[in-house]
Protein backbone atom coordinates (compact mmCIF):
# COMPACT_ATOMS: atom_id res chain seq x y z
CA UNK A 1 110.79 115.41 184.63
CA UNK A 2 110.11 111.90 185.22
CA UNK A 3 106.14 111.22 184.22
CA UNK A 4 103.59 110.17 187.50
CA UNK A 5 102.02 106.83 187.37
CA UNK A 6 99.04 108.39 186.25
CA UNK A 7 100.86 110.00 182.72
CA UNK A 8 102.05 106.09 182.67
CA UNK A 9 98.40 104.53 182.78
CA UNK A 10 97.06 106.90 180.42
CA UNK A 11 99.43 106.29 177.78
CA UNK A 12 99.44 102.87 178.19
CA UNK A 13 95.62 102.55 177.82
CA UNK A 14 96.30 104.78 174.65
CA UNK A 15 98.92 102.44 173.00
CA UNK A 16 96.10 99.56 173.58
CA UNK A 17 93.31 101.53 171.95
CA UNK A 18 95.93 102.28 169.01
CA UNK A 19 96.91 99.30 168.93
CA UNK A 20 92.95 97.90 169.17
CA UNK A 21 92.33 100.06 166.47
CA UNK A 22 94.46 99.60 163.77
CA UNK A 23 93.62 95.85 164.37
CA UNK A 24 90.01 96.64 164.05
CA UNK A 25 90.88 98.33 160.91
CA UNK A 26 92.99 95.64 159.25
CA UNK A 27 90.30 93.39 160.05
CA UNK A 28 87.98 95.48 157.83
CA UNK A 29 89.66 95.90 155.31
CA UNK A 30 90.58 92.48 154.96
CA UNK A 31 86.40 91.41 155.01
CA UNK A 32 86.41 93.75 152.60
CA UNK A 33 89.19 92.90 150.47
CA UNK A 34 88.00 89.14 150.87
CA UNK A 35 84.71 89.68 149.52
CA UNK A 36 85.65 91.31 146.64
CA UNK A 37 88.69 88.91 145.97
CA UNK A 38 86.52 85.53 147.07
CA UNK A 39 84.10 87.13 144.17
CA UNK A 40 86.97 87.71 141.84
CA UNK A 41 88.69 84.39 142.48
CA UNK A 42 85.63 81.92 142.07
CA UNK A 43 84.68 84.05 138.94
CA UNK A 44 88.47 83.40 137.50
CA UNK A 45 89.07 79.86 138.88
CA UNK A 46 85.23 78.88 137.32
CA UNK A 47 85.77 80.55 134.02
CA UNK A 48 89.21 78.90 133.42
CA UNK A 49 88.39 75.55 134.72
CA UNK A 50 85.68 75.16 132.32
CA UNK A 51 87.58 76.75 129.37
CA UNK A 52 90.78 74.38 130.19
CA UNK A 53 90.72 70.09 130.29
CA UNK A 54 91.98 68.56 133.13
CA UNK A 55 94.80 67.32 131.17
CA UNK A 56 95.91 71.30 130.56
CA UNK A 57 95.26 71.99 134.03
CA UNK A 58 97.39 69.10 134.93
CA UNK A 59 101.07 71.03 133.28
CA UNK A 60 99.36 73.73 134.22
CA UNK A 61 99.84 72.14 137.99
CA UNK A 62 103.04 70.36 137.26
CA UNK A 63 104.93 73.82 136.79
CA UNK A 64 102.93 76.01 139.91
CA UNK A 65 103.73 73.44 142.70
CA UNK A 66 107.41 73.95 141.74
CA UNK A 67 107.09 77.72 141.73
CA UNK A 68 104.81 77.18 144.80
CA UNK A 69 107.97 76.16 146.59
CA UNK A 70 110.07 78.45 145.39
CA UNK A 71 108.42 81.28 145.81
CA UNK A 72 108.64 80.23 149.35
CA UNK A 73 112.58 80.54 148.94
CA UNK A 74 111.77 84.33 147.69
CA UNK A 75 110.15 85.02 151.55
CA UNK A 76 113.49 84.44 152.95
CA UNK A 77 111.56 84.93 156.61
CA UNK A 78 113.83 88.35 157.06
CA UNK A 79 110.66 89.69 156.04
CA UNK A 80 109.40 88.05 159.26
CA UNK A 81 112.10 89.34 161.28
CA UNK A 82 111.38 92.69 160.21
CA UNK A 83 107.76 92.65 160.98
CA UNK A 84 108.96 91.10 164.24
CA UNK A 85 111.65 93.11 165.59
CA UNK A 86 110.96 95.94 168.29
CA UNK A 87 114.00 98.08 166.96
CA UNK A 88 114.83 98.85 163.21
CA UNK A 89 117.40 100.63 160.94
CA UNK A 90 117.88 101.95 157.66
CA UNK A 91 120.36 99.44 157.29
CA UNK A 92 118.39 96.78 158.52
CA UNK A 93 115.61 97.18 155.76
CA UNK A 94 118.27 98.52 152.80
CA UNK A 95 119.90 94.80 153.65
CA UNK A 96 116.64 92.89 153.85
CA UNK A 97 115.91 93.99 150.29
CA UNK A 98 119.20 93.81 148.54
CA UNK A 99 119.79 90.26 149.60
CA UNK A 100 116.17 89.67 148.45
CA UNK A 101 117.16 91.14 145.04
CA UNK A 102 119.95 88.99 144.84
CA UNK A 103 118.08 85.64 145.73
CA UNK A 104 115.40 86.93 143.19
CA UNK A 105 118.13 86.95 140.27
CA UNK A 106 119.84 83.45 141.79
CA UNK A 107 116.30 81.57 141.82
CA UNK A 108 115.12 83.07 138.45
CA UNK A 109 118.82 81.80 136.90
CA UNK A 110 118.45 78.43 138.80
CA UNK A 111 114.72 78.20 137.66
CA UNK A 112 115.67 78.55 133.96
CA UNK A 113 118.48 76.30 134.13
CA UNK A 114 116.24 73.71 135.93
CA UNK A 115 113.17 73.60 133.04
CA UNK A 116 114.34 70.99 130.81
CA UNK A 117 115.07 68.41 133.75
CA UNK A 118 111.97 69.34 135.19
CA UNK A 119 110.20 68.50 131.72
CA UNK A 120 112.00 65.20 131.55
CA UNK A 121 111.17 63.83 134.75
CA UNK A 122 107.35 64.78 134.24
CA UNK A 123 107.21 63.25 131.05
CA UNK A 124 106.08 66.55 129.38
CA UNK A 125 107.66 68.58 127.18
CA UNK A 126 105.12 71.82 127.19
CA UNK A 127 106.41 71.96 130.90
CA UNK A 128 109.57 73.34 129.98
CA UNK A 129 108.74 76.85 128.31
CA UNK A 130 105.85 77.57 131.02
CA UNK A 131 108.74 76.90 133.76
CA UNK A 132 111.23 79.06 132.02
CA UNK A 133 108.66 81.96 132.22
CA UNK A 134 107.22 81.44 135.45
CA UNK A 135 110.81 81.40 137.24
CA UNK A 136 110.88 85.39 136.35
CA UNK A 137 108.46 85.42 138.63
CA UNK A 138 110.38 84.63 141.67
CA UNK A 139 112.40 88.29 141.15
CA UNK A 140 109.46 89.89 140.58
CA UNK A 141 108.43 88.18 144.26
CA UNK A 142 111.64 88.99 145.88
CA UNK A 143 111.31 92.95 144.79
CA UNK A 144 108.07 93.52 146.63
CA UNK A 145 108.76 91.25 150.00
CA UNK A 146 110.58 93.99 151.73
CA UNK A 147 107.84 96.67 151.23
CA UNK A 148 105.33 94.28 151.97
CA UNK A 149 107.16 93.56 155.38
CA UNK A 150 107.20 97.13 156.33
CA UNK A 151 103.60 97.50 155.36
CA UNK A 152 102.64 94.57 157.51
CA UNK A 153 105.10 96.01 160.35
CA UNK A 154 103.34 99.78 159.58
CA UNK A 155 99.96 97.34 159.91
CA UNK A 156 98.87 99.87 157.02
CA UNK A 157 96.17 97.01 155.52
CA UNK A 158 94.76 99.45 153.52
CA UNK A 159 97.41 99.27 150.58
CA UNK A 160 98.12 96.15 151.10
CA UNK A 161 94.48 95.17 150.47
CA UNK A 162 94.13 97.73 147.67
CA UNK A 163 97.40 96.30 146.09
CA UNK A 164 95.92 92.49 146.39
CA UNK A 165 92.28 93.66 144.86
CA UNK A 166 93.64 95.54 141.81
CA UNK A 167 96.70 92.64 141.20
CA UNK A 168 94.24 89.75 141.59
CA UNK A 169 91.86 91.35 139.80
CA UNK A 170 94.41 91.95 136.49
CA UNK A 171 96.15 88.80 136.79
CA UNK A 172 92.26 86.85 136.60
CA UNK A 173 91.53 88.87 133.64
CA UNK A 174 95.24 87.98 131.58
CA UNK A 175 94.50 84.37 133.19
CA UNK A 176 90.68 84.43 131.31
CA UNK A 177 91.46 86.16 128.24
CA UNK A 178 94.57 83.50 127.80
CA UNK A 179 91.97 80.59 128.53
CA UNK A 180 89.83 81.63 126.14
CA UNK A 181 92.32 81.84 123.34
CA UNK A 182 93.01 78.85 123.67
CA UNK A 183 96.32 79.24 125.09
CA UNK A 184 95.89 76.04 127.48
CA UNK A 185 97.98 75.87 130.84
CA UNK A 186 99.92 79.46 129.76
CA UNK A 187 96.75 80.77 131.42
CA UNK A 188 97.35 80.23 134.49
CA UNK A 189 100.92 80.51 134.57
CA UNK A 190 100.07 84.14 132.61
CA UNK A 191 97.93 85.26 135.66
CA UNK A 192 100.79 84.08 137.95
CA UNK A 193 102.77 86.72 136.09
CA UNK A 194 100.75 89.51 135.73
CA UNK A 195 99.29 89.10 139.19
CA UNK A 196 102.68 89.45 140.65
CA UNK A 197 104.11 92.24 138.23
CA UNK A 198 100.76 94.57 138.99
CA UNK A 199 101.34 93.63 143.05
CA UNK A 200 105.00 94.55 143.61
CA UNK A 201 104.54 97.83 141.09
CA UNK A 202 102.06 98.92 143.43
CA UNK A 203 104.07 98.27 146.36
CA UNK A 204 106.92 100.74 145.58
CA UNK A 205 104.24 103.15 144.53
CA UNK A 206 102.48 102.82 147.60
CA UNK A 207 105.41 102.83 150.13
CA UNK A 208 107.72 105.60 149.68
CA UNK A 209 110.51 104.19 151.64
CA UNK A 210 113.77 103.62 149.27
CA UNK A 211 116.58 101.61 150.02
CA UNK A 212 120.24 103.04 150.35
CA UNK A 213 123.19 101.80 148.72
CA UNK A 214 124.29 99.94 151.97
CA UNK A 215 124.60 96.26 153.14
CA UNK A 216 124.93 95.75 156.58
CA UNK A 217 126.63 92.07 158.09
CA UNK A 218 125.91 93.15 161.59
CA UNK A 219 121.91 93.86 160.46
CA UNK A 220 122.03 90.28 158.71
CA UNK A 221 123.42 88.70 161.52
CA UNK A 222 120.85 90.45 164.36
CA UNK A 223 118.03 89.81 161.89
CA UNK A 224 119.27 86.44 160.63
CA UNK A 225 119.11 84.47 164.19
CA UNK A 226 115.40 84.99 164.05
CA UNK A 227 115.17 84.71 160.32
CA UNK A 228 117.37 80.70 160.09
CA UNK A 229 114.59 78.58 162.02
CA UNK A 230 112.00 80.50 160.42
CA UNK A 231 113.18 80.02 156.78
CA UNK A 232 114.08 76.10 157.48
CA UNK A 233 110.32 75.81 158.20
CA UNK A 234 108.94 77.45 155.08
CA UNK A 235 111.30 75.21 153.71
CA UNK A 236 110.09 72.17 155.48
CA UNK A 237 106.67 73.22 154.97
CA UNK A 238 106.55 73.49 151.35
CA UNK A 239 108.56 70.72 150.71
CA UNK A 240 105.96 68.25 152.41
CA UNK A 241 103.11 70.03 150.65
CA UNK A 242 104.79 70.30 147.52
CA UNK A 243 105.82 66.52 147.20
CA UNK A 244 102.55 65.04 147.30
CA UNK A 245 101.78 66.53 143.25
CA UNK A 246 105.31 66.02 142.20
CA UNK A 247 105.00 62.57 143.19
CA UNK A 248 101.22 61.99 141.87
CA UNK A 249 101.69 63.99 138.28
CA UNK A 250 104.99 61.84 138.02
CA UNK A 251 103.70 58.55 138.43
CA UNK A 252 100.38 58.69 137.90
CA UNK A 253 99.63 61.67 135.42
CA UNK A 254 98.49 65.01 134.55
CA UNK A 255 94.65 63.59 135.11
CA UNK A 256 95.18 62.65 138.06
CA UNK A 257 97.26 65.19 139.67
CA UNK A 258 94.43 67.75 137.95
CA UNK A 259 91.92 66.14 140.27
CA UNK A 260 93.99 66.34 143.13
CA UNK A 261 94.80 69.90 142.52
CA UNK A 262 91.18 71.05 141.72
CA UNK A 263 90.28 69.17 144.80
CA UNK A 264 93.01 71.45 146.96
CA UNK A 265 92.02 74.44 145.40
CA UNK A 266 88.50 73.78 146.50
CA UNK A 267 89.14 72.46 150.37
CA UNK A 268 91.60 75.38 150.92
CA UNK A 269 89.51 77.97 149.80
CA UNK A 270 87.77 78.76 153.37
CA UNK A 271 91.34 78.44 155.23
CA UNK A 272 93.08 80.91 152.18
CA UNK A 273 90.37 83.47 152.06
CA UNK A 274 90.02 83.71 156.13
CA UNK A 275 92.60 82.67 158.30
CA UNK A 276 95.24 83.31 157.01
CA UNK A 277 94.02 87.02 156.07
CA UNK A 278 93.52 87.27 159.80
CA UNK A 279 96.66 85.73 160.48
CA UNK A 280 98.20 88.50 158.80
CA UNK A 281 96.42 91.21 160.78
CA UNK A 282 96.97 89.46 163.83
CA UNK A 283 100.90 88.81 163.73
CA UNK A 284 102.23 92.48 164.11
CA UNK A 285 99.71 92.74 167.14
CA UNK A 286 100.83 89.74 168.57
CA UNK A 287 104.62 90.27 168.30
CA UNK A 288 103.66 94.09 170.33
CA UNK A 289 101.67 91.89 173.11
CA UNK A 290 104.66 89.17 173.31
CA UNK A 291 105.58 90.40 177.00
CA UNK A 292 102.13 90.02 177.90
CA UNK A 293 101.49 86.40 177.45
CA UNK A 294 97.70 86.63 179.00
CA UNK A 295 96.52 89.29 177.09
CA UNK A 296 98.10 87.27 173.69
CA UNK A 297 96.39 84.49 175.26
CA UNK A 298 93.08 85.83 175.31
CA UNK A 299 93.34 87.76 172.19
CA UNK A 300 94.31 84.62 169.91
CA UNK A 301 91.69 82.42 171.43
CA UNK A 302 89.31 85.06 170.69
CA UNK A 303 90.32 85.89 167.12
CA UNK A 304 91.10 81.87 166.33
CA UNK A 305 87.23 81.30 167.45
CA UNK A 306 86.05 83.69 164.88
CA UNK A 307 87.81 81.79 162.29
CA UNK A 308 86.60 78.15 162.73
CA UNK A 309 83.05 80.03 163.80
CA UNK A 310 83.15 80.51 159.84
CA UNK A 311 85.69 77.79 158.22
CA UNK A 312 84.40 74.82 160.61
CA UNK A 313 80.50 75.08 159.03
CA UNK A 314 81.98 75.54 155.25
CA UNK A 315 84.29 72.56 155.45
CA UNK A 316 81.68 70.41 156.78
CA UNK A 317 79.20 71.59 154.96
CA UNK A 318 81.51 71.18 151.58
CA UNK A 319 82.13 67.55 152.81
CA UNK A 320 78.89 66.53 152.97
CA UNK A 321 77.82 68.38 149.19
CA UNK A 322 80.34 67.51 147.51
CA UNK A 323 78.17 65.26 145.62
CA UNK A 324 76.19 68.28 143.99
CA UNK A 325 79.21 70.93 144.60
CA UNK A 326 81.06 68.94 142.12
CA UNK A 327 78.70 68.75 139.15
CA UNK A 328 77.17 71.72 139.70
CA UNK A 329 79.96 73.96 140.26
CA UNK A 330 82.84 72.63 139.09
CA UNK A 331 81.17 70.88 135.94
CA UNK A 332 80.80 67.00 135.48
CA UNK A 333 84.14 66.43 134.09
CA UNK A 334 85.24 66.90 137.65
CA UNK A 335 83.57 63.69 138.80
CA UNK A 336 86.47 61.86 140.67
CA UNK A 337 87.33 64.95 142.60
CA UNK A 338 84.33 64.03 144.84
CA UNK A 339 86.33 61.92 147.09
CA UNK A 340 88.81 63.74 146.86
CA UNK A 341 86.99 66.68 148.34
CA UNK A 342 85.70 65.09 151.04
CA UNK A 343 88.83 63.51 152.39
CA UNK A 344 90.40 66.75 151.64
CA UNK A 345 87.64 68.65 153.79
CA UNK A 346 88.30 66.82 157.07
CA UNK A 347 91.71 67.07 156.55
CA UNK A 348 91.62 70.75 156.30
CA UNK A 349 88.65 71.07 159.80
CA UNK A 350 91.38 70.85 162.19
CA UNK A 351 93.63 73.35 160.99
CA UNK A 352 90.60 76.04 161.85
CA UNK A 353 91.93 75.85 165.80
CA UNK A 354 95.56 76.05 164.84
CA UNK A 355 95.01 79.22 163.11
CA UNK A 356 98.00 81.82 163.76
CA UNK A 357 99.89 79.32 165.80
CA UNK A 358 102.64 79.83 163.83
CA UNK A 359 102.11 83.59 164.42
CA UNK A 360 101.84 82.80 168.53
CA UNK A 361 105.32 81.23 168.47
CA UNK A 362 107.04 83.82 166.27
CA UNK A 363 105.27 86.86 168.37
CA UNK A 364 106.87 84.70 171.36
CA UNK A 365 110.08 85.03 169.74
CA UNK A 366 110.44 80.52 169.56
CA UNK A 367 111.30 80.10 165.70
CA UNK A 368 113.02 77.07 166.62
CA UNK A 369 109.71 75.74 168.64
CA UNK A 370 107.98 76.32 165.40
CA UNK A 371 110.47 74.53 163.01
CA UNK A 372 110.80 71.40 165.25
CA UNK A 373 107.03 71.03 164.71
CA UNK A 374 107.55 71.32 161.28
CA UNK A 375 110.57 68.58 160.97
CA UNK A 376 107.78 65.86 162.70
CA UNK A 377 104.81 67.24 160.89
CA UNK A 378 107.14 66.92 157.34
CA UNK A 379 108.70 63.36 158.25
CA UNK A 380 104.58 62.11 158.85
CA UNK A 381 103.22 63.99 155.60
CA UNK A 382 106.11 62.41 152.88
CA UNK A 383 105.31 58.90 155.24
CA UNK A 384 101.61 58.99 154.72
CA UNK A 385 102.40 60.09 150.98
CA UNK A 386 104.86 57.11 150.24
CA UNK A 387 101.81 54.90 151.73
CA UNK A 388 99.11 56.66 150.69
CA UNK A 389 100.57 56.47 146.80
CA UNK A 390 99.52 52.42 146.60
CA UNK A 391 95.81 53.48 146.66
CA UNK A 392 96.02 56.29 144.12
CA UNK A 393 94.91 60.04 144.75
CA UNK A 394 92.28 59.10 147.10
CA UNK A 395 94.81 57.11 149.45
CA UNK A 396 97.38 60.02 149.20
CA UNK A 397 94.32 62.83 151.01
CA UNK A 398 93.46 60.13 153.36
CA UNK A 399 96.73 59.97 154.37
CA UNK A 400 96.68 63.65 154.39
CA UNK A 401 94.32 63.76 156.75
CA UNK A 402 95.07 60.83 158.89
CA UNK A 403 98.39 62.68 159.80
CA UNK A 404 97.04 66.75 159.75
CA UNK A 405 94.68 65.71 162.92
CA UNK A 406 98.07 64.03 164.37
CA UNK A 407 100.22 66.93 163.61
CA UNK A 408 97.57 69.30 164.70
CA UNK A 409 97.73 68.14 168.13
CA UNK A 410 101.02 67.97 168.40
CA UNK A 411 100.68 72.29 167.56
CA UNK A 412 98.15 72.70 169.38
CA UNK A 413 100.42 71.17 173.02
CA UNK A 414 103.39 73.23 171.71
CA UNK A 415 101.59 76.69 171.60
CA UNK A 416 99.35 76.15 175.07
CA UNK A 417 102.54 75.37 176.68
CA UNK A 418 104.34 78.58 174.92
CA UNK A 419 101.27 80.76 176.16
CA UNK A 420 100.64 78.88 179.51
CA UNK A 421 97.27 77.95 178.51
CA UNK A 422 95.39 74.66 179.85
CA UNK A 423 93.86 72.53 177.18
CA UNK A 424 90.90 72.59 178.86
CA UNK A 425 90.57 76.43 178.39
CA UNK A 426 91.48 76.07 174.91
CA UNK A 427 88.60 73.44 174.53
CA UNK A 428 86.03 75.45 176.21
CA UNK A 429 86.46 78.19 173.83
CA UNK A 430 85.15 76.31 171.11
CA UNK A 431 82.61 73.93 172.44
CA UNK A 432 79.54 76.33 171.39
CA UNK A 433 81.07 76.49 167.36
CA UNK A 434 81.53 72.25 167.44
CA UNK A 435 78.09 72.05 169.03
CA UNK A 436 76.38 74.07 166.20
CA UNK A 437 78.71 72.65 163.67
CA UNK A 438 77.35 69.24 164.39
CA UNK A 439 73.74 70.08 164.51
CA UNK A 440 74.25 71.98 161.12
CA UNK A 441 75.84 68.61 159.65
CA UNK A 442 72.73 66.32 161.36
CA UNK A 443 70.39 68.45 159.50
CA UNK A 444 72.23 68.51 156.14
CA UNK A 445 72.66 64.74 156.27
CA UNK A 446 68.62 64.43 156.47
CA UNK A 447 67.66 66.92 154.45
CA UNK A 448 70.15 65.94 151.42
CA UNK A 449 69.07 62.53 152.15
CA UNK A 450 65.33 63.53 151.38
CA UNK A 451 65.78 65.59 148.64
CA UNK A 452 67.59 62.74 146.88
CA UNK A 453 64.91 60.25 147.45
CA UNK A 454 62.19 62.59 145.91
CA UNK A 455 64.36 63.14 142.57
CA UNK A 456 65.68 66.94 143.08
CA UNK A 457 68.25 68.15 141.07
CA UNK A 458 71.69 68.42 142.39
CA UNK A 459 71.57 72.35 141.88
CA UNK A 460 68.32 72.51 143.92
CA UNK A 461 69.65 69.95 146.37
CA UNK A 462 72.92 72.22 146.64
CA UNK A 463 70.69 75.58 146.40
CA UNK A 464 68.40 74.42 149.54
CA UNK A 465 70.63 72.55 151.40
CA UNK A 466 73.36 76.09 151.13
CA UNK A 467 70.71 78.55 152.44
CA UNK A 468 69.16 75.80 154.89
CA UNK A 469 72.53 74.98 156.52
CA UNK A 470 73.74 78.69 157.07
CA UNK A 471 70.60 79.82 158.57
CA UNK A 472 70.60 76.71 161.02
CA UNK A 473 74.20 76.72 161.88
CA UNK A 474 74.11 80.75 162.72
CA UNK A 475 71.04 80.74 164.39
CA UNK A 476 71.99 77.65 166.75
CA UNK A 477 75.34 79.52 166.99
CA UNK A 478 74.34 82.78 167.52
CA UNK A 479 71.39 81.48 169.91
CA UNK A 480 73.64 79.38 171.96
CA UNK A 481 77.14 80.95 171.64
CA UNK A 482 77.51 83.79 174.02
CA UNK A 483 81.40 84.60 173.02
CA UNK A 484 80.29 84.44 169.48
CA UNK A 485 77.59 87.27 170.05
CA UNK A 486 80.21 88.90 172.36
CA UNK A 487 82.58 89.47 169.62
CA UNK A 488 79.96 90.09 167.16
CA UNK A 489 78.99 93.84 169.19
CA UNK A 490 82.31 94.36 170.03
CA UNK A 491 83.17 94.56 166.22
CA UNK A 492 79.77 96.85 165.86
CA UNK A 493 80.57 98.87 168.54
CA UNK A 494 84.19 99.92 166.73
CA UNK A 495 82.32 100.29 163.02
CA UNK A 496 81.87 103.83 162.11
CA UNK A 497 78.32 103.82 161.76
CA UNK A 498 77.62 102.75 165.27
CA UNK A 499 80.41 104.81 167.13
CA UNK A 500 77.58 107.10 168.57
CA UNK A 501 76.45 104.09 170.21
CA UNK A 502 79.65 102.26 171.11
CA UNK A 503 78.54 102.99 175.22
CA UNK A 504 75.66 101.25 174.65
CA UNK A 505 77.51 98.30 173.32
CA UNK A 506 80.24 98.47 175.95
CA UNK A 507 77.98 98.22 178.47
CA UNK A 508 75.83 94.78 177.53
CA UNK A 509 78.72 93.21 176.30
CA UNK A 510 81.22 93.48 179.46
CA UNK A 511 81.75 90.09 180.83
């Protein structure tokens, strides 16, 4: 019997409360998993940096940008595809994760072989044996990225948020203990490795799926049409990011590409922790909404609004306190990461509106939109590096961000088009988050600048000027930002506690 149109609207208005709610749950569990990993994190990051000099951070740094781009080898982007695809097979995951197995073995044979050059052209011998280890890291990598990918395509955050807590968690504490034994940069590359050993154990344990002994060319060659743009831009990508400290701890040192990485490490934080979290939620709903462009429309302005509503005010806000963050934080042997900081902060503010663009154009099913993007936005990051290089590590960021705000737009005109949306729209989204935003920044400016001319401390100064500038910024934002507030009861109306009243919330919050 063929259903009415009734049966129809029903279950359709089901699939979008489903779908609503397992959103609404991976967003939780992420601000959950956030808090206790931000927590973790700063604890780990603090406690080594002060245990470690710059110069051991430095190798430390030399070796982790190369597995930083490596690793990106290990996520092949058929781990994408899967996530991405409306129909899958046995054979379709079976082949996803053999060939990741076998890239696993090729990169950790490649990354052995390639530790001694390495170590030559850095100048530094103690890079060789951390290199060697870390490269068995990339297998370890390519065993989990399959299960991960069917979690994510499951959107079943809840063990892969449990997985990232307890891994993070055990890899900080090998990473501390290492530190303060004195084992110098083997600490961090030590809680690469255990992070990533504790992560993908707890992947197979908490996915039962098991692969058959099959490998499918007709699954590689559906999935791989999706999968070759994608993995040319994690290519691209990491290659542009990755240059910039090859190129500064080869020419200009360990010191020096220490600051720069501290400084990264530091300005990234707010984007790491939150957006792309969210991004992560986001892109299995998106890629189920991709015949709806409107609806994707709508939901990414609404969801990208949330993030800069709380990256925007901590970038800025780290900008302009960097002078007391620094010292106080970080410790004073940090000093010439200040600039760094703040170049490196309003390079970082306009990626808060691009986030999960990347995500829109994948969901869209335009991997090749995506990795033309990525070919400009490369060729104008190695350009502003090559320039940036004559003024040392504070002309490489400001090139950095001279050419992010560039590239930025250039993303930003790609996905509108994609999704139909005027710029104008996209603007008036955020206009109540840059209006708060700015009066958060007047008031810091003053208030910094008057605390500094009676003789506080730069821990009080930081202190005051912390508290101060969040309660401004969401008072004026909350006051003045009706989405904001909108989206702020729609997430109480779905939290357990306040389902009784989830009516009440409907009904003063319907535009």
């Amino acid at each position: 019997m063929t259903p009415d149109i009734a049966t129809l609207q029903v279950e359709a208005i089901e699939a979008i409360d489903n779908l609503g709610a397992r959103v609404q749950s991976g967003v939780a569990w992420k601000t959950i998993s956030q808090v206790l990993l931000q927590v973790s994190r700063i604890v780990v990051a603090l406690a080594v940096a002060h245990l470690l000099t710059p110069h051991e951070w430095g190798v430390a740094a030399m070796v982790m940008v190369i597995v930083g781009f490596m690793v990106a080898l290990t996520d092949n982007a058929l781990g994408t595809a899967l996530v991405q695809k409306r129909d899958l097979t046995e054979e379709d995951k079976s082949t996803v994760l053999w060939l990741n197995v076998a890239l696993g073995i090729l990169l950790a044979v490649v990354g052995t072989a390639l530790a001694a050059p390495l170590a030559n052209f850095y100048h530094e011998p103690a890079v060789r044996p951390l290199f060697i280890a870390a490269s068995f890291g990339f297998l370890v990598s390519c065993l989990g990225s399959t299960h991960t990918a069917l979690l994510m395509r499951a959107m079943d955050f809840r063990q892969l948020e449990l997985r990232q807590i307890i891994a993070t968690v055990i890899g900080g504490g090998v990473g501390i203990a290492l530190a303060f034994m004195h084992f110098g940069a083997w600490a961090i590359v030590g809680q690469y490795l255990a992070g990533g050993v504790v992560s993908t154990a707890l992947l197979w344990v908490f996915l039962r799926w098991r692969p058959r002994a099959a490998f499918s060319l007709e699954s590689l060659r559906r999935l791989g049409g999706f999968a070759g743009f994608l993995f040319g831009e994690n290519v691209l990508y990491q290659g542009a990011s990755g240059l910039g400290p090859v190129v500064i701890g080869r020419f200009l040192g360990a010191a020096a590409l220490a600051t720069f990485g501290i400084a990264m490490n530091v300005v990234l934080m707010p984007m790491a922790r939150i957006a792309a979290p969210v991004a992560q939620v986001f892109f299995p709903a998106f890629a189920r909404m991709s015949d709806d462009r409107e609806r994707l429309a709508d939901t990414w302005l609404r969801s990208t609004r949330l993030v800069a509503a709380v990256v925007c005010p901590a970038l800025v806000g780290l900008a302009i306190l960097a002078s007391d963050f620094v010292p106080v934080v970080l410790g004073p042997q940090w000093k010439s990461a200040i600039p760094v900081i703040q170049l490196g902060a309003l390079a970082a503010l306009p990626t808060a509106f691009d986030a999960m663009m990347g995500e829109v154009l994948l969901a869209l099913n335009r991997p090749a939109s995506l990795f033309r993007v990525t070919v400009v936005s490369a060729t104008t990051t190695v350009g502003a590096l090559i320039v940036g290089m004559h003024w040392g590590v504070v002309g490489v960021m400001a090139g950095y961000a001279l050419v992010t705000w560039i590239n930025e737009a250039i993303r930003l005109q790609v996905v509108t088009r994609s999704l139909d949306l005027s710029i104008r729209r996209f603007a008036s989204s955020f206009s109540g988050v840059v209006k708060a935003v700015a009066l958060m920044a007047l008031a810091l400016v003053l208030g910094r600048h008057v605390l500094v001319a009676v003789g506080a401390s730069a821990a009080v100064t930081l202190a005051t000027l912390t508290v101060a500038g969040g309660a401004i910024y969401l008072s004026i934002c909350l006051r003045f930002n009706a989405e904001i507030r909108f989206e702020l009861r729609r997430i109480l109306a779905r939290w357990p506690a306040t389902a009784r009243y989830r009516h009440v919330f409907a009904a003063k919050t319907e535009p």
